[in-house]
C-alpha atoms as a PDB file:
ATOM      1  CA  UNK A   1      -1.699  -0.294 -18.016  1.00  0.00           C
ATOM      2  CA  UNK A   2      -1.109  -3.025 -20.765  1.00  0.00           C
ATOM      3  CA  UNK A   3       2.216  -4.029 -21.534  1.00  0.00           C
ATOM      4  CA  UNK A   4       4.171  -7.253 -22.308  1.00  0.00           C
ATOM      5  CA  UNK A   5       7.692  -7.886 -22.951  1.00  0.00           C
ATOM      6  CA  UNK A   6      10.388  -5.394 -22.296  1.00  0.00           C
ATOM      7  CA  UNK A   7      13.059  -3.517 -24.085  1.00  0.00           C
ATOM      8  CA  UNK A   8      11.109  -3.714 -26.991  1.00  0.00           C
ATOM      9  CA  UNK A   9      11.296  -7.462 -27.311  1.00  0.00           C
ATOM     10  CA  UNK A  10       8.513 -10.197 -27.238  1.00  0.00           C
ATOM     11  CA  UNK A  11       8.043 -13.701 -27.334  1.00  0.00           C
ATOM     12  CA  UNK A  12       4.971 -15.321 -28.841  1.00  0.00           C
ATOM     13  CA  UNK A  13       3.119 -15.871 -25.021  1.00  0.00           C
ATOM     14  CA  UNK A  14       3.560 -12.287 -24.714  1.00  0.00           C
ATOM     15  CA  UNK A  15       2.591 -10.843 -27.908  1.00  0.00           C
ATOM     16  CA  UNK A  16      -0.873 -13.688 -27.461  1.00  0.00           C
ATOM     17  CA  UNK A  17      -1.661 -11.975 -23.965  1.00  0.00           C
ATOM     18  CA  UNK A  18      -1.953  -8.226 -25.623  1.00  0.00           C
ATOM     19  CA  UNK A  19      -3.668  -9.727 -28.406  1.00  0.00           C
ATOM     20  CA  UNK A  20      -6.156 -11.636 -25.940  1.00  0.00           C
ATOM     21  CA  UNK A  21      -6.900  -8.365 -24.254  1.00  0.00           C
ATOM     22  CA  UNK A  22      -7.580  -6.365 -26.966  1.00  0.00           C
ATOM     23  CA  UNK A  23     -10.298  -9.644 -28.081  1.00  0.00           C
ATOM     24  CA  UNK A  24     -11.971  -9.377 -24.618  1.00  0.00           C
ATOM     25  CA  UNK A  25     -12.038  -5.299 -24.362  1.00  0.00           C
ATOM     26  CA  UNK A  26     -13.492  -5.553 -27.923  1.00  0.00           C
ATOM     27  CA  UNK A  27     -15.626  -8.181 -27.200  1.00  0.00           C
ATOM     28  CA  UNK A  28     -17.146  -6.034 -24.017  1.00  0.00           C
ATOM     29  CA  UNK A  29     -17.910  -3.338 -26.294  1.00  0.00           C
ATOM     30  CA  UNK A  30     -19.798  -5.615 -28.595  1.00  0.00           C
ATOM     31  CA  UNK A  31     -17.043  -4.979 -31.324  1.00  0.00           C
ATOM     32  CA  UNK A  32     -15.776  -8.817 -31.539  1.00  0.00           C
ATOM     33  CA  UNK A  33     -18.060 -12.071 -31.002  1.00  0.00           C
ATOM     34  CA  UNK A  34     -17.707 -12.941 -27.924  1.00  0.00           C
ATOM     35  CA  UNK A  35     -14.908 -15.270 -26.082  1.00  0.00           C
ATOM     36  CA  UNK A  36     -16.085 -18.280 -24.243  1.00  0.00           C
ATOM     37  CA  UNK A  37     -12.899 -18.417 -22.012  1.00  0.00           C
ATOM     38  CA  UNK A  38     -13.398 -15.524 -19.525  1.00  0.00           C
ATOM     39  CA  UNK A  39      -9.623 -15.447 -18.759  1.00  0.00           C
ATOM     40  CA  UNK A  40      -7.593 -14.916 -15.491  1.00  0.00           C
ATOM     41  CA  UNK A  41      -9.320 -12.939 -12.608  1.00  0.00           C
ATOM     42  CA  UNK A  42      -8.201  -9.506 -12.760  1.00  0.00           C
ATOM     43  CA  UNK A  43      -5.812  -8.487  -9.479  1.00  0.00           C
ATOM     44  CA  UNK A  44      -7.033  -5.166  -8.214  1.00  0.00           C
ATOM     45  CA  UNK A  45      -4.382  -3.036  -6.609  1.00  0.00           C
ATOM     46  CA  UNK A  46      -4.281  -0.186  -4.517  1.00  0.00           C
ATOM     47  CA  UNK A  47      -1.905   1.745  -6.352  1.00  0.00           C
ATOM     48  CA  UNK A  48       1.809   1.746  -7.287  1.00  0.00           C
ATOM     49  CA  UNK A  49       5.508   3.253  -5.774  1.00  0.00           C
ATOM     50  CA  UNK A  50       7.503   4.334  -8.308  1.00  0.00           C
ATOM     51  CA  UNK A  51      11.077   4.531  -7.575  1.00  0.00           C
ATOM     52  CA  UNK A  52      13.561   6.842  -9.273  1.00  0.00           C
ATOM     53  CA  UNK A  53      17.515   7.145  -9.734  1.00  0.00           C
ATOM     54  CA  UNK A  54      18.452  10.136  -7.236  1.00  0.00           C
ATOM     55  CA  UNK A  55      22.033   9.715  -9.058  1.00  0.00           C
ATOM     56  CA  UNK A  56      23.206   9.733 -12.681  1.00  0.00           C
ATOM     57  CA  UNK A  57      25.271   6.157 -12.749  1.00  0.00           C
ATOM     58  CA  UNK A  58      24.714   2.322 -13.692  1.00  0.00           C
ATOM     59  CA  UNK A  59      21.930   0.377 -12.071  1.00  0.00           C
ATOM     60  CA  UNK A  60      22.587  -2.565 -11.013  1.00  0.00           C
ATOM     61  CA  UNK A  61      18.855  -4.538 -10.096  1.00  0.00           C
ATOM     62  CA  UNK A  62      18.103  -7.265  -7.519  1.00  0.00           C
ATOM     63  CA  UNK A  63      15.087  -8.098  -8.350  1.00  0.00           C
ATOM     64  CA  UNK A  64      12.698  -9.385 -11.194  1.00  0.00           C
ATOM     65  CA  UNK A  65       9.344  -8.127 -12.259  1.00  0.00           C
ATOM     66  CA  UNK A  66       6.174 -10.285 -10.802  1.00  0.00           C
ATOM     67  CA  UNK A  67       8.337 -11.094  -7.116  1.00  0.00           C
ATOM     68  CA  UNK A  68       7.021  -9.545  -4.026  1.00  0.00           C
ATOM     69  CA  UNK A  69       8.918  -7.474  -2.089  1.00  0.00           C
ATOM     70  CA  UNK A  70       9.008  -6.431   2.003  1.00  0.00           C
ATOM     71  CA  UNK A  71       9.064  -2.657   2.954  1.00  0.00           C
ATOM     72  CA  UNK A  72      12.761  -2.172   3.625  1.00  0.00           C
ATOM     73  CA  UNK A  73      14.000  -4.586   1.899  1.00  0.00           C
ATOM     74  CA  UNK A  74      17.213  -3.241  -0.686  1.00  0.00           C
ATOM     75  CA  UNK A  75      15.509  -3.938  -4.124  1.00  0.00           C
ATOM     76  CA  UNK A  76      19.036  -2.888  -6.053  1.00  0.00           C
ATOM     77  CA  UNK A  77      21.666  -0.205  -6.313  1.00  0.00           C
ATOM     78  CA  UNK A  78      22.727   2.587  -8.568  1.00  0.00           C
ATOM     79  CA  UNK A  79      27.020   3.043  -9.044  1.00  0.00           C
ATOM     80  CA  UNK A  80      29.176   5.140 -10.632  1.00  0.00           C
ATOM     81  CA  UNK A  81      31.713   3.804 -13.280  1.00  0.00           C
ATOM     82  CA  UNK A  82      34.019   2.995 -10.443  1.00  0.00           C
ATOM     83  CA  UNK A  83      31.964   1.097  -8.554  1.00  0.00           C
ATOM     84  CA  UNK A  84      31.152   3.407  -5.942  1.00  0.00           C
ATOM     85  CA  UNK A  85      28.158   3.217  -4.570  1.00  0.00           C
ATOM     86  CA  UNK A  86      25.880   5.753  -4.965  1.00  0.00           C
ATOM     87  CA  UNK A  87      22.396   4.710  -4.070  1.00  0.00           C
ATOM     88  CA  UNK A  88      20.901   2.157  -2.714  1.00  0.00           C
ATOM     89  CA  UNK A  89      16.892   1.243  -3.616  1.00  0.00           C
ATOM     90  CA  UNK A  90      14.913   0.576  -0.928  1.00  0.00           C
ATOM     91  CA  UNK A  91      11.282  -0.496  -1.467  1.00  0.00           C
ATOM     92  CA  UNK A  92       8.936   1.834   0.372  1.00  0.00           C
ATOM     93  CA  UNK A  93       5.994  -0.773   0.370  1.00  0.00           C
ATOM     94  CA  UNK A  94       5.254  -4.678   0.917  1.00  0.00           C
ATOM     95  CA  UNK A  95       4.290  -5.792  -2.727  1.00  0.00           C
ATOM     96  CA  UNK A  96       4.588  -7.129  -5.848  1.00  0.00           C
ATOM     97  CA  UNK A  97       7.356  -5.562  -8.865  1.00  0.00           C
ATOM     98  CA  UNK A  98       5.341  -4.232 -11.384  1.00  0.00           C
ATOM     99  CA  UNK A  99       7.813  -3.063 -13.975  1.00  0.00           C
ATOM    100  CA  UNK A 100      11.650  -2.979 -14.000  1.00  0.00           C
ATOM    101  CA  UNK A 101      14.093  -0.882 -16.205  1.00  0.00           C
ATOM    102  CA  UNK A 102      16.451  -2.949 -17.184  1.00  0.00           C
ATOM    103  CA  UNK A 103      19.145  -0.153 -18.802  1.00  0.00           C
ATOM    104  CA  UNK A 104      21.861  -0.084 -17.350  1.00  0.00           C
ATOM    105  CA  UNK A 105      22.689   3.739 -17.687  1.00  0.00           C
ATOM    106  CA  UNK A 106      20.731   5.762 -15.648  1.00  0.00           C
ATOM    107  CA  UNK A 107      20.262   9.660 -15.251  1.00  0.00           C
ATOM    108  CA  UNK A 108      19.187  11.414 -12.255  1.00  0.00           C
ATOM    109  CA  UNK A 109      15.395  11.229 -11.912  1.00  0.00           C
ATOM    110  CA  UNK A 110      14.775   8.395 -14.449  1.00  0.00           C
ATOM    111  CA  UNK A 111      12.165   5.694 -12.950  1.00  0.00           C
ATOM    112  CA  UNK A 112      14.050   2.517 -11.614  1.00  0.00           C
ATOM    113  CA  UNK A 113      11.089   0.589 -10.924  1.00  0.00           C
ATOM    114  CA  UNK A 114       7.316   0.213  -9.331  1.00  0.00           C
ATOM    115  CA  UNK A 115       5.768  -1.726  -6.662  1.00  0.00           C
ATOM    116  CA  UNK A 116       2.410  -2.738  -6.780  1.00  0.00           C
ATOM    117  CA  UNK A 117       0.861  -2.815  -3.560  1.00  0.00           C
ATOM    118  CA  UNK A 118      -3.091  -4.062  -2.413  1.00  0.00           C
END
């Protein structure tokens, strides 16, 4: 999965780390010279959770992407205009936040967010 930024927005560090990885994927396929600087160690996981909105309301996040997260531990909340609450996200794994949508209108079944777990 490559991906950098979100919303659609990107600052320079972010637009260099895509353009990196397209140098050294290149470069492995003998398309590009080669790069001295072998980069950060790739982080294997085991796989992902996704979580999804079981409600059509506004999401309201309590976490960032990149911080770990317990198993249990209440990772946000979806509302409706009111303020009632409708749904509350629970992570089902101990991990790290892999991505994070950060609209706040959500429909039933949209992805909230994924943890990354070893």
């Amino acid at each position: 999965m490559t991906e950098a930024g979100g919303q659609g927005v990107w600052n320079e560090d972010e637009v260099w780390i895509l353009e990196s990885g397209v140098r050294r994927v290149m470069a492995h396929f003998e398309m590009y010279d080669g790069i001295d600087d072998p980069g950060e160690q790739p982080q294997v996981l085991g796989g992902w959770n996704w979580l999804s909105a079981e409600h059509t309301g506004l999401f309201y996040p309590d976490v960032k992407v990149g911080e770990m997260v317990q198993a249990g531990q209440e990772l946000g909340h979806i509302s409706d205009i009111f303020g009632k609450r409708l749904q509350t996200a629970i992570s089902p794994a101990t991990g790290e936040i892999l991505f994070l949508v950060t609209s706040l209108a959500m429909n039933e079944g949209d992805p909230l967010m994924a943890i990354a777990y070893e």
